[in-house]
Structure formats: structure tokens, C-alpha cells
N, C-alpha and C. Protein backbone atom coordinates (compact mmCIF):
# COMPACT_ATOMS: atom_id res chain seq x y z
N UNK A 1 0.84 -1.18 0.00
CA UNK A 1 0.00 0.00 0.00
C UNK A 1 0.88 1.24 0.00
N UNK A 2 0.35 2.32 -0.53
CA UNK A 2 0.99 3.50 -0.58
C UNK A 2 0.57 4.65 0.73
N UNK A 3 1.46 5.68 1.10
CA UNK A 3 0.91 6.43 1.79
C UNK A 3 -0.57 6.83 1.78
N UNK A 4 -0.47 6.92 0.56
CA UNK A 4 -1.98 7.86 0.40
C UNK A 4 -3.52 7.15 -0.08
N UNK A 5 -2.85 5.29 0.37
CA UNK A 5 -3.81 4.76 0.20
C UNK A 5 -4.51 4.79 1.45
N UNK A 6 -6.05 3.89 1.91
CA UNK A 6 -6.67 4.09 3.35
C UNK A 6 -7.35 2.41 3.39
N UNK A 7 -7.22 1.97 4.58
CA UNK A 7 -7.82 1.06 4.73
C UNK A 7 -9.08 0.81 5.82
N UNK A 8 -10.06 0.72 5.88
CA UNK A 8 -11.40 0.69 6.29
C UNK A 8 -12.18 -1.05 6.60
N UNK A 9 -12.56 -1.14 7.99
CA UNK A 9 -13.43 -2.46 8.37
C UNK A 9 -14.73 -1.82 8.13
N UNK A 10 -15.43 -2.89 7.32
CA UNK A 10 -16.70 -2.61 6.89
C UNK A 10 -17.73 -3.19 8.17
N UNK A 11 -18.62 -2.63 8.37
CA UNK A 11 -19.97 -3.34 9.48
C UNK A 11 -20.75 -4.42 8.39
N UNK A 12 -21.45 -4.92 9.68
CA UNK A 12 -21.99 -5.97 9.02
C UNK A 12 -23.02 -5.52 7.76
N UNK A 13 -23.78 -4.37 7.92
CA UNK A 13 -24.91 -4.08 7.32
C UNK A 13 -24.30 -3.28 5.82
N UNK A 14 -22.81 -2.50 6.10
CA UNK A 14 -22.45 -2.31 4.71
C UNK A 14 -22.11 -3.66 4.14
N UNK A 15 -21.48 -4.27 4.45
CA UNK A 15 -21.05 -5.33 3.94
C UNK A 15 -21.98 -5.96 3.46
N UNK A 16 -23.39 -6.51 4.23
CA UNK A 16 -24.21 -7.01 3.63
C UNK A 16 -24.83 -5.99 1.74
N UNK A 17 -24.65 -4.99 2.28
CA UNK A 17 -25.22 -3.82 1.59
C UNK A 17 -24.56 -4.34 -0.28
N UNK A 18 -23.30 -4.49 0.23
CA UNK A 18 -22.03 -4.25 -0.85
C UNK A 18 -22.26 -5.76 -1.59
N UNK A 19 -22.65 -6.54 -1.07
CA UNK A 19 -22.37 -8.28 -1.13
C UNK A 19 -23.69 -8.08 -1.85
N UNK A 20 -24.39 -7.52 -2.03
CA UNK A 20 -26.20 -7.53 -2.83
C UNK A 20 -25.90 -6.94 -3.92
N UNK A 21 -24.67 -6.35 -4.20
CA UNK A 21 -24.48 -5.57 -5.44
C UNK A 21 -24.25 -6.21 -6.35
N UNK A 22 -23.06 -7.68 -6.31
CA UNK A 22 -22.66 -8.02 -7.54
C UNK A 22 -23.36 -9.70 -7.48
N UNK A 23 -22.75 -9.77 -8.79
CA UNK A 23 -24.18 -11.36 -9.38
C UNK A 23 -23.10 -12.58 -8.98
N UNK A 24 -21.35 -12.22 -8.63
CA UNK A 24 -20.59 -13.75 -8.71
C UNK A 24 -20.12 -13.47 -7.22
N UNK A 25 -19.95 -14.79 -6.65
CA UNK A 25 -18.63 -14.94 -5.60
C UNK A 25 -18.02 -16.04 -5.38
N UNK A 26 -17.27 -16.55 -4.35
CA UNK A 26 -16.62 -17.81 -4.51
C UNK A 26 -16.89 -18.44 -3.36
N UNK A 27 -17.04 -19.40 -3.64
CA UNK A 27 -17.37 -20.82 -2.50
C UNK A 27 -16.05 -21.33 -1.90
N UNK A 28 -15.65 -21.03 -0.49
CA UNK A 28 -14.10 -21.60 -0.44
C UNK A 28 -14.67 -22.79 0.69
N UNK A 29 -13.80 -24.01 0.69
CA UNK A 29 -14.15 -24.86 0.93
C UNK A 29 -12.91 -26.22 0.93
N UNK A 30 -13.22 -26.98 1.25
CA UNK A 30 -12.72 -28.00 1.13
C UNK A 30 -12.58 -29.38 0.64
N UNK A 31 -11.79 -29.79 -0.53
CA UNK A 31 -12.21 -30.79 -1.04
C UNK A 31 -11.27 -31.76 -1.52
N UNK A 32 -11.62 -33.13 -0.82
CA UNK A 32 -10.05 -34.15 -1.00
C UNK A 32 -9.39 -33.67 -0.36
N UNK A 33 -9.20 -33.20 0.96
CA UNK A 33 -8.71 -32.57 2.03
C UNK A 33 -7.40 -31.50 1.60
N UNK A 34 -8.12 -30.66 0.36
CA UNK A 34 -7.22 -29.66 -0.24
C UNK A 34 -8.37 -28.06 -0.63
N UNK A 35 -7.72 -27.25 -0.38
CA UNK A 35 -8.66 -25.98 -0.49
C UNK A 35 -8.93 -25.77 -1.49
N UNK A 36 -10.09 -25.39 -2.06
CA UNK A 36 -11.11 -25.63 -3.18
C UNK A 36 -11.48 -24.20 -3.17
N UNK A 37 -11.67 -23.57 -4.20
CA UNK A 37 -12.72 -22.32 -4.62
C UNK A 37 -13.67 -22.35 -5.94
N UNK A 38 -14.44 -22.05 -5.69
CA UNK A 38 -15.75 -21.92 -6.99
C UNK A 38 -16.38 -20.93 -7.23
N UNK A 39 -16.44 -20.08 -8.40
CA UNK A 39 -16.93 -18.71 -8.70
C UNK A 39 -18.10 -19.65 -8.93
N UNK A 40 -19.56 -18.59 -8.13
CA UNK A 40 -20.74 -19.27 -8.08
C UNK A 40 -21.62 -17.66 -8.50
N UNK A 41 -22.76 -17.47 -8.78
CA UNK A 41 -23.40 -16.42 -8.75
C UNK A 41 -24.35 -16.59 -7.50
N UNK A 42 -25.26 -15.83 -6.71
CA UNK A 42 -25.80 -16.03 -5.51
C UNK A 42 -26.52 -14.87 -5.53
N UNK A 43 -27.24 -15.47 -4.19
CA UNK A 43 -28.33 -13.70 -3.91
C UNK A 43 -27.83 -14.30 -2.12
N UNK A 44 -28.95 -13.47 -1.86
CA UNK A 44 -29.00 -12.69 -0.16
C UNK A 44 -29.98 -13.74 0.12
N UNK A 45 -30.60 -14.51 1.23
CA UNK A 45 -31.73 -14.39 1.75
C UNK A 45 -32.17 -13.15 2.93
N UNK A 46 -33.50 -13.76 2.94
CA UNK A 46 -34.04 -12.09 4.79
C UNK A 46 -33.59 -11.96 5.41
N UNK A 47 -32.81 -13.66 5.30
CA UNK A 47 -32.23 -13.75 7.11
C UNK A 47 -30.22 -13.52 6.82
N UNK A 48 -30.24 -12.46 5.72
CA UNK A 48 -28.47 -12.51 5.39
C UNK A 48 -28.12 -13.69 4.54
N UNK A 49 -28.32 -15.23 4.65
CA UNK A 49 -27.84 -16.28 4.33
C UNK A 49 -27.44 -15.82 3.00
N UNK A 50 -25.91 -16.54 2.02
CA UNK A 50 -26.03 -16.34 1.12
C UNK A 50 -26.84 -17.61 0.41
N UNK A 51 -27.25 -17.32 -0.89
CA UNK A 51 -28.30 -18.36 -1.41
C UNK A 51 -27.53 -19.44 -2.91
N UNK A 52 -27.06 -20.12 -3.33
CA UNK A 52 -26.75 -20.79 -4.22
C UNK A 52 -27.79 -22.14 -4.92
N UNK A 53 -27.93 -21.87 -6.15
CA UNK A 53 -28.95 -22.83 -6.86
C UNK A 53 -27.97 -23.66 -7.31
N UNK A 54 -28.14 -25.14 -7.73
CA UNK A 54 -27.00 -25.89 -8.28
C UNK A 54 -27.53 -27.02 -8.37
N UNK A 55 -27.01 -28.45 -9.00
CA UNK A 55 -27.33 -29.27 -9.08
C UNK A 55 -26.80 -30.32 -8.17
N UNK A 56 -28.21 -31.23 -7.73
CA UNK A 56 -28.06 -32.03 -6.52
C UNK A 56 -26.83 -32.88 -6.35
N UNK A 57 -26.49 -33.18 -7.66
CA UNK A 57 -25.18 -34.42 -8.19
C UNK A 57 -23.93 -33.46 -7.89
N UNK A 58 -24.11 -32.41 -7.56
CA UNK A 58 -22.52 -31.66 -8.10
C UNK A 58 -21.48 -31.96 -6.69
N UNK A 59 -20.51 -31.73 -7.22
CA UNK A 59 -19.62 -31.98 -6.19
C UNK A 59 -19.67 -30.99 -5.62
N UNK A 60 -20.20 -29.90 -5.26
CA UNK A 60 -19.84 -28.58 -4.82
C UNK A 60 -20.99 -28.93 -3.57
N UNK A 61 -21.65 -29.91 -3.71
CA UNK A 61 -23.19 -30.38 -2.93
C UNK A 61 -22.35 -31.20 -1.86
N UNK A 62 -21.92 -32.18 -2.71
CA UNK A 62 -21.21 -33.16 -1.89
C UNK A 62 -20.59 -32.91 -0.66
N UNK A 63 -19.38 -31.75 -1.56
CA UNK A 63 -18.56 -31.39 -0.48
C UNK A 63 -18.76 -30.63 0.64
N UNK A 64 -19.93 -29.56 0.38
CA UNK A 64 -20.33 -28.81 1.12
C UNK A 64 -21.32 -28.53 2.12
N UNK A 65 -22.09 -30.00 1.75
CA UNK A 65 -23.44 -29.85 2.62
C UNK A 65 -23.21 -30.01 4.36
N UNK A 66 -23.71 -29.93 5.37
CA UNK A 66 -23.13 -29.80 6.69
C UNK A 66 -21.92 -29.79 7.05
N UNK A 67 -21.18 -28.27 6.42
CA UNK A 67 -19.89 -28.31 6.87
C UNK A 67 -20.08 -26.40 6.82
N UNK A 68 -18.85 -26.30 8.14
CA UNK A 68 -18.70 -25.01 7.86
C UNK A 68 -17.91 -24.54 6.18
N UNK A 69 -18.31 -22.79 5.82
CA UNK A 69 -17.52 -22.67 4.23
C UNK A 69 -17.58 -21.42 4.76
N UNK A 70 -16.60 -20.62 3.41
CA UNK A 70 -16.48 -19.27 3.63
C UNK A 70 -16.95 -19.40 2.07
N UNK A 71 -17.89 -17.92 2.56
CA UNK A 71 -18.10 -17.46 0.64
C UNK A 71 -17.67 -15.69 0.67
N UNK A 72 -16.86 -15.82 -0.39
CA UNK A 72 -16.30 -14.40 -1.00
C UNK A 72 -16.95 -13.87 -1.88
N UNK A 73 -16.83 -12.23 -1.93
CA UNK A 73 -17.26 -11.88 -3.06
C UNK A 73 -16.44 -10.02 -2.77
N UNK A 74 -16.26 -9.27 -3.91
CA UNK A 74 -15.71 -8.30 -3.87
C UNK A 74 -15.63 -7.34 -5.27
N UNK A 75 -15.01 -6.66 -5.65
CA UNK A 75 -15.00 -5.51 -6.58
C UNK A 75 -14.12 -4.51 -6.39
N UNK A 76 -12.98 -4.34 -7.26
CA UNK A 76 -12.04 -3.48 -6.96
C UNK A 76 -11.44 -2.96 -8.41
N UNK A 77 -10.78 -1.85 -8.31
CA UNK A 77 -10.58 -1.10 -9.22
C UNK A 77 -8.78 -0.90 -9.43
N UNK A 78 -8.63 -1.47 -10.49
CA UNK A 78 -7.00 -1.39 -10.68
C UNK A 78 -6.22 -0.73 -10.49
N UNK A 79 -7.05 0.60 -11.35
CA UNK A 79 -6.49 1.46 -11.73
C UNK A 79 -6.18 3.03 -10.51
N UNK A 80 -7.27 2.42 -9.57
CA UNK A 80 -7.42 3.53 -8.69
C UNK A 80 -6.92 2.75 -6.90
N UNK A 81 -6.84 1.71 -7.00
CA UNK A 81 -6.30 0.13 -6.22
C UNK A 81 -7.18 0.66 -5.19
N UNK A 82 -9.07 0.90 -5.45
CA UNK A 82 -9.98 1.31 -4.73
C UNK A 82 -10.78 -0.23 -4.79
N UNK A 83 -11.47 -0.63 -3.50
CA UNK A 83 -12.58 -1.38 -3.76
C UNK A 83 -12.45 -2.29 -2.54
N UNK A 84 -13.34 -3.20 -2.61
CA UNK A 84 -13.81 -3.81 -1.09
C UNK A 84 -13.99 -5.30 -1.36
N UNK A 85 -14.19 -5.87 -0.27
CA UNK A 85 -14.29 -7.76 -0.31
C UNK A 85 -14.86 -7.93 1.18
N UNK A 86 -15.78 -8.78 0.65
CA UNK A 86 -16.62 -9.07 2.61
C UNK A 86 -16.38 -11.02 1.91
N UNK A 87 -16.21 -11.43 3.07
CA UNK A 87 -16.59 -12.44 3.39
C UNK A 87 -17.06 -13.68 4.38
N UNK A 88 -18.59 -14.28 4.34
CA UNK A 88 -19.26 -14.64 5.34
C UNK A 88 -19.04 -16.01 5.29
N UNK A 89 -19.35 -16.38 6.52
CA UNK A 89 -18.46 -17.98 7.39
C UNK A 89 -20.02 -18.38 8.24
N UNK A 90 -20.09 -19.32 7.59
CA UNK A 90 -20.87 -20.73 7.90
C UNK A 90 -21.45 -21.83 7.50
N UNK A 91 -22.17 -22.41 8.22
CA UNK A 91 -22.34 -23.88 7.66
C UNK A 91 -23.63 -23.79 6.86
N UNK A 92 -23.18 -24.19 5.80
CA UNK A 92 -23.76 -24.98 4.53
C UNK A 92 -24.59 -26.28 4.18
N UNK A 93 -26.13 -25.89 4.10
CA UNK A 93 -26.83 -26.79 4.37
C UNK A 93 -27.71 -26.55 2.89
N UNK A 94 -28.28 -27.82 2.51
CA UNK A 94 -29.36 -28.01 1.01
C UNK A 94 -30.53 -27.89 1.99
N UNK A 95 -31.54 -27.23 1.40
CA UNK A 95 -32.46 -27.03 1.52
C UNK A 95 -33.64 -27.96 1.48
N UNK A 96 -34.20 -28.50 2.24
CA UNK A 96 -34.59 -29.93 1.70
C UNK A 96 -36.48 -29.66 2.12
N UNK A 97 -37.07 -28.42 2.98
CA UNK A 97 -37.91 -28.10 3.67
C UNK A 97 -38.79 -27.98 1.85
N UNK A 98 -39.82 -28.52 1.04
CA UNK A 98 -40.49 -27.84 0.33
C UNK A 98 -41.40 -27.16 0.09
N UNK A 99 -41.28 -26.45 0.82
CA UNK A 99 -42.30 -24.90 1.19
C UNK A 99 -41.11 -23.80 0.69
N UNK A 100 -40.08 -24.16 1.25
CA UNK A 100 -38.77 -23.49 1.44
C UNK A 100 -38.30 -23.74 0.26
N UNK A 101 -37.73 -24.99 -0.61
CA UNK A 101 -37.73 -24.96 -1.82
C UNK A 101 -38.82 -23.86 -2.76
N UNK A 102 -40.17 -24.07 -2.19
CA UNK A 102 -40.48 -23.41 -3.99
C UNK A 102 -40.54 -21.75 -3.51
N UNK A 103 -40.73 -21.56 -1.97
CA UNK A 103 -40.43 -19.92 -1.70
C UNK A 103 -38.72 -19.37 -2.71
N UNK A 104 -37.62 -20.27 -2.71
CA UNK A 104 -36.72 -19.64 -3.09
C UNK A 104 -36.68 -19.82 -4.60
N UNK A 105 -37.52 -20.85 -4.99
CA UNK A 105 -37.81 -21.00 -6.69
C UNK A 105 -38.21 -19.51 -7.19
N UNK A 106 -39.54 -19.00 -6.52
CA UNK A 106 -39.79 -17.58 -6.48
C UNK A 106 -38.53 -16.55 -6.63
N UNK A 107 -37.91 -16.69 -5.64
CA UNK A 107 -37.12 -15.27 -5.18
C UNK A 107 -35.95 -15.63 -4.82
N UNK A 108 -34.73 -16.64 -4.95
CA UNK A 108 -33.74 -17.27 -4.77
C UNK A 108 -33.08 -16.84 -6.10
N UNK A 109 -31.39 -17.00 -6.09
CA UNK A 109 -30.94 -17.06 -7.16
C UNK A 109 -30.57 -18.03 -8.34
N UNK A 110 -30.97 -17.24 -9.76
CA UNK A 110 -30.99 -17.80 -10.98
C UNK A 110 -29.61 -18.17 -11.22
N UNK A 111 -29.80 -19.89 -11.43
CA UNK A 111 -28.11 -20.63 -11.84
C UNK A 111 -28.40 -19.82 -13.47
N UNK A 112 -27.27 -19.40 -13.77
CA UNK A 112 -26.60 -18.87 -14.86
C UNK A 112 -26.38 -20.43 -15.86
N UNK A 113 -26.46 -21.47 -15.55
CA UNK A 113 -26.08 -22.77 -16.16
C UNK A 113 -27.65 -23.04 -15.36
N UNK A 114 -28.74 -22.89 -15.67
CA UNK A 114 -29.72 -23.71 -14.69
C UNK A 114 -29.71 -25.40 -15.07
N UNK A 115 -29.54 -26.08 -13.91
CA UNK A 115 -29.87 -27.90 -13.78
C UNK A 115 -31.21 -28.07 -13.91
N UNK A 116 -31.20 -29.52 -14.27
CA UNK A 116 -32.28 -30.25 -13.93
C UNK A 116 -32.81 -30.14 -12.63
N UNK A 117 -33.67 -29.76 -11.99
CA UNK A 117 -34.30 -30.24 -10.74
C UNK A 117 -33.19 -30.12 -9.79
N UNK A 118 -33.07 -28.64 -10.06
CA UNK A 118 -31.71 -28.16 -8.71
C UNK A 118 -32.16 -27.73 -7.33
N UNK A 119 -31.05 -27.92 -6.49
CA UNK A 119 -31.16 -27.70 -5.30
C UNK A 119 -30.62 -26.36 -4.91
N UNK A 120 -31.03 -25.72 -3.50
CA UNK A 120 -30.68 -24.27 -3.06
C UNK A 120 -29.74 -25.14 -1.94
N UNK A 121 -28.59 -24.33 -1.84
CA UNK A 121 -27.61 -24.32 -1.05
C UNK A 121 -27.66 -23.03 0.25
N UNK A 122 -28.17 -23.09 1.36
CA UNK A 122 -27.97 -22.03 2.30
C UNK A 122 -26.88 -21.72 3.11
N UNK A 123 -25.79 -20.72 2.74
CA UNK A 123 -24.61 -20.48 3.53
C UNK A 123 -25.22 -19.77 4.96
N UNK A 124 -25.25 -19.94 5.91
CA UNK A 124 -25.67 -19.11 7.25
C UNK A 124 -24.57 -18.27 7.34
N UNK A 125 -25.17 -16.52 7.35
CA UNK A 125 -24.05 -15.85 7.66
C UNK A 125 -23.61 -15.40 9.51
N UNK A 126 -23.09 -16.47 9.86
CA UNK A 126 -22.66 -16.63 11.11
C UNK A 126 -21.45 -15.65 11.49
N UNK A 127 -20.58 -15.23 10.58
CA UNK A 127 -19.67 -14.32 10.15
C UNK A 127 -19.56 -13.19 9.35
N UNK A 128 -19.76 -12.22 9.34
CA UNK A 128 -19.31 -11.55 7.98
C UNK A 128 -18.55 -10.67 8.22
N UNK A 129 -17.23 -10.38 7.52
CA UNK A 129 -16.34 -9.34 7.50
C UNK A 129 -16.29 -8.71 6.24
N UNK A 130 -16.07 -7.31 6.59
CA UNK A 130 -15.45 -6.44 4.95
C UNK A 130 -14.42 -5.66 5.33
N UNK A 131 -13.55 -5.85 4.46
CA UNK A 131 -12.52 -4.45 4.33
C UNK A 131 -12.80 -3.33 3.04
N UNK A 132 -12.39 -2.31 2.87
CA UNK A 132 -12.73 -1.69 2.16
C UNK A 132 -11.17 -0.78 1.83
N UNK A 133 -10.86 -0.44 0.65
CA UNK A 133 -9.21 -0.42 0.51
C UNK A 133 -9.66 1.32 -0.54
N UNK A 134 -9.32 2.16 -0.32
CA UNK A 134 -9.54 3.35 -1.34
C UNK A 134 -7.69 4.17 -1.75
N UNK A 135 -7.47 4.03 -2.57
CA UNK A 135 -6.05 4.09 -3.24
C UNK A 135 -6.27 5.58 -3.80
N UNK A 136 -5.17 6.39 -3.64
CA UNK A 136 -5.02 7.34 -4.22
C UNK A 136 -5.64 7.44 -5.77
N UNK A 137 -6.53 8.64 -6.05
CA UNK A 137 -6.71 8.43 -7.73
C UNK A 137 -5.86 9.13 -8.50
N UNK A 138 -5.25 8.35 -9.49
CA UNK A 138 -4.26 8.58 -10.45
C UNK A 138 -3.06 7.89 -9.95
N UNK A 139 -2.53 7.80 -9.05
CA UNK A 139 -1.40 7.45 -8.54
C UNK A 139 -0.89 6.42 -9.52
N UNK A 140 -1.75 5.00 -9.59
CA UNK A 140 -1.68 3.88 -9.58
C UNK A 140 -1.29 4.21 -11.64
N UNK A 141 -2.38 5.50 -12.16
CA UNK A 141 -2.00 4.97 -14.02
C UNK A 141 -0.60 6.06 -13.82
N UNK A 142 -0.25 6.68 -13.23
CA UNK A 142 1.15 7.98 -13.13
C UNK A 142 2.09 6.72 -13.18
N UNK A 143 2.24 5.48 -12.12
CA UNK A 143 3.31 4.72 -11.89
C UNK A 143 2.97 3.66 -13.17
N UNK A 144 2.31 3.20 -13.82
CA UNK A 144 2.15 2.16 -15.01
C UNK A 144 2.62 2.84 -16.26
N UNK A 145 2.91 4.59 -16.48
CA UNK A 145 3.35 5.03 -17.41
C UNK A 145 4.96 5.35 -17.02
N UNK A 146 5.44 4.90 -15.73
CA UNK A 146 7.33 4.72 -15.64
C UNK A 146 8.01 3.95 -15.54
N UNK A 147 8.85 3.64 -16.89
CA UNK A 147 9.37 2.41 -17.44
C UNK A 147 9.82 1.67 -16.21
N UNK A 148 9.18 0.40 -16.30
CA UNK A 148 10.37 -0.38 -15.30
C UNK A 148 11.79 -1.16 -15.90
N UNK A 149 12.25 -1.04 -15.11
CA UNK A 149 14.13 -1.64 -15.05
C UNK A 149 13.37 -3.25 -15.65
N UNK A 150 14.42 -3.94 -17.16
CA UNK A 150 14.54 -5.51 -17.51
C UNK A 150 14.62 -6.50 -16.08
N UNK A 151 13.84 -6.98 -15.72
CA UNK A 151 14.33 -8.01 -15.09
C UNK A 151 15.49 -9.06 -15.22
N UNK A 152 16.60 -9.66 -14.72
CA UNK A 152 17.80 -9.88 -14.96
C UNK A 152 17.41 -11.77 -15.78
């Protein structure tokens, strides 16, 4: 970081705020007892939870169903090395209640690849953290226009 960059802890409610903005995030997790990530698209539920549609067969089901996970998601700007990342921690359960299934058929999020006869994945947000990073503007394209030294 540069002097004149700033670094900021987000509350839960921006964070939630910020995490409703964009359509992808990542599923971190564990799998074959090696750390796993999956860019997933998602929504919010009422209760915070993040929401994932997917198919019942997938390994992302397998691996994840009654276990704690962290899901990421964020947005940042290169050029200005401005932007933020929250990410919420808990256990990961399929939805199996069908009342609860077809409420999130309604208002749950649309798989971008929709399955056959998919299942909702509920992350409980038992955790959520954000940082928020705001970088000097211009700084960042001033230093990409001064040649750097050949590497040896």
C-alpha cells in the first residue's frame, strides 16, 4: 500500500449492503482434504444467508453440505487500487424443507447454467467481515506510465 492509500473495516450491514451488489462470488471450501474455490453467482436471503442454486449431483453439494464454508465476493478497481471484499463464514446446508424450496424457486438465485431439478444451497451468515481499501486516484495509471528496469 501506498501512503496515500486508506484502509477501512466494513460493518456488518455495509457489507451485507455491498455483497447484494454483484451477481458472482466464490465458495471456499474444502475438497479431498485440499482448499477448493468456486466462482458461483448467488443472492442474499431475509435472514443474510447467502443463497446458491445448483445441481443435486454436483460436487460442490457433496462437499459442502453440513460443513462449515467461507463465501467471497468483492470488486475493486485497478487502476485507482480502490474497492472492497466481505466475506461470510458458515455452515452450509441443502435445503430440503419444500415450502422453502419453492419460496426460493420464487425469489432465490438464478443458476446462470440452470440444472435439472436443482437444489438451493444455504450459507448461514454466522460471520461476515469487509474491508474496504480506497487508493489514491491517479497514482496507480502515473506509476504504469514509468518504465520499469529488464528483469535480470
Amino acid at each position: 500500500m501506498f501512503q496515500t492509500d486508506s484502509f477501512r473495516a466494513l460493518d456488518r450491514q455495509e457489507s451485507l449492503r455491498l455483497l447484494a451488489e454483484v451477481p458472482v462470488g466464490r465458495v471456499v471450501y474444502t475438497r479431498q482434504a485440499l482448499p477448493a474455490v468456486l466462482p458461483i453467482n448467488f443472492s442474499l436471503d431475509e435472514d443474510d444467508a447467502v443463497l446458491l442454486y445448483t445441481s443435486p449431483a454436483s460436487d460442490l453439494v457433496r462437499a459442502i453440505d453440513g460443513v462449515v464454508v467461507a463465501f467471497e465476493a468483492d470488486e475493486f478497481d485497478a487502476l485507482t487500487r480502490s474497492g472492497w471484499s466481505v466475506i461470510v463464514t458458515g455452515r452450509a446446508t441443502v435445503v430440503t424443507d419444500p415450502a422453502e424450496h419453492e419460496r426460493l424457486s420464487r425469489s432465490g438465485p438464478i443458476s446462470w447454467m440452470p440444472p435439472r431439478d436443482g437444489v438451493f444451497v444455504r450459507i448461514d451468515a454466522e460471520m461476515i467481515t469487509g474491508r474496504e481499501v480506497n487508493g489514491a486516484v491517479g497514482v496507480a495509471a502515473k506509476e504504469s506510465a514509468v518504465p520499469r528496469p529488464a528483469s535480470a
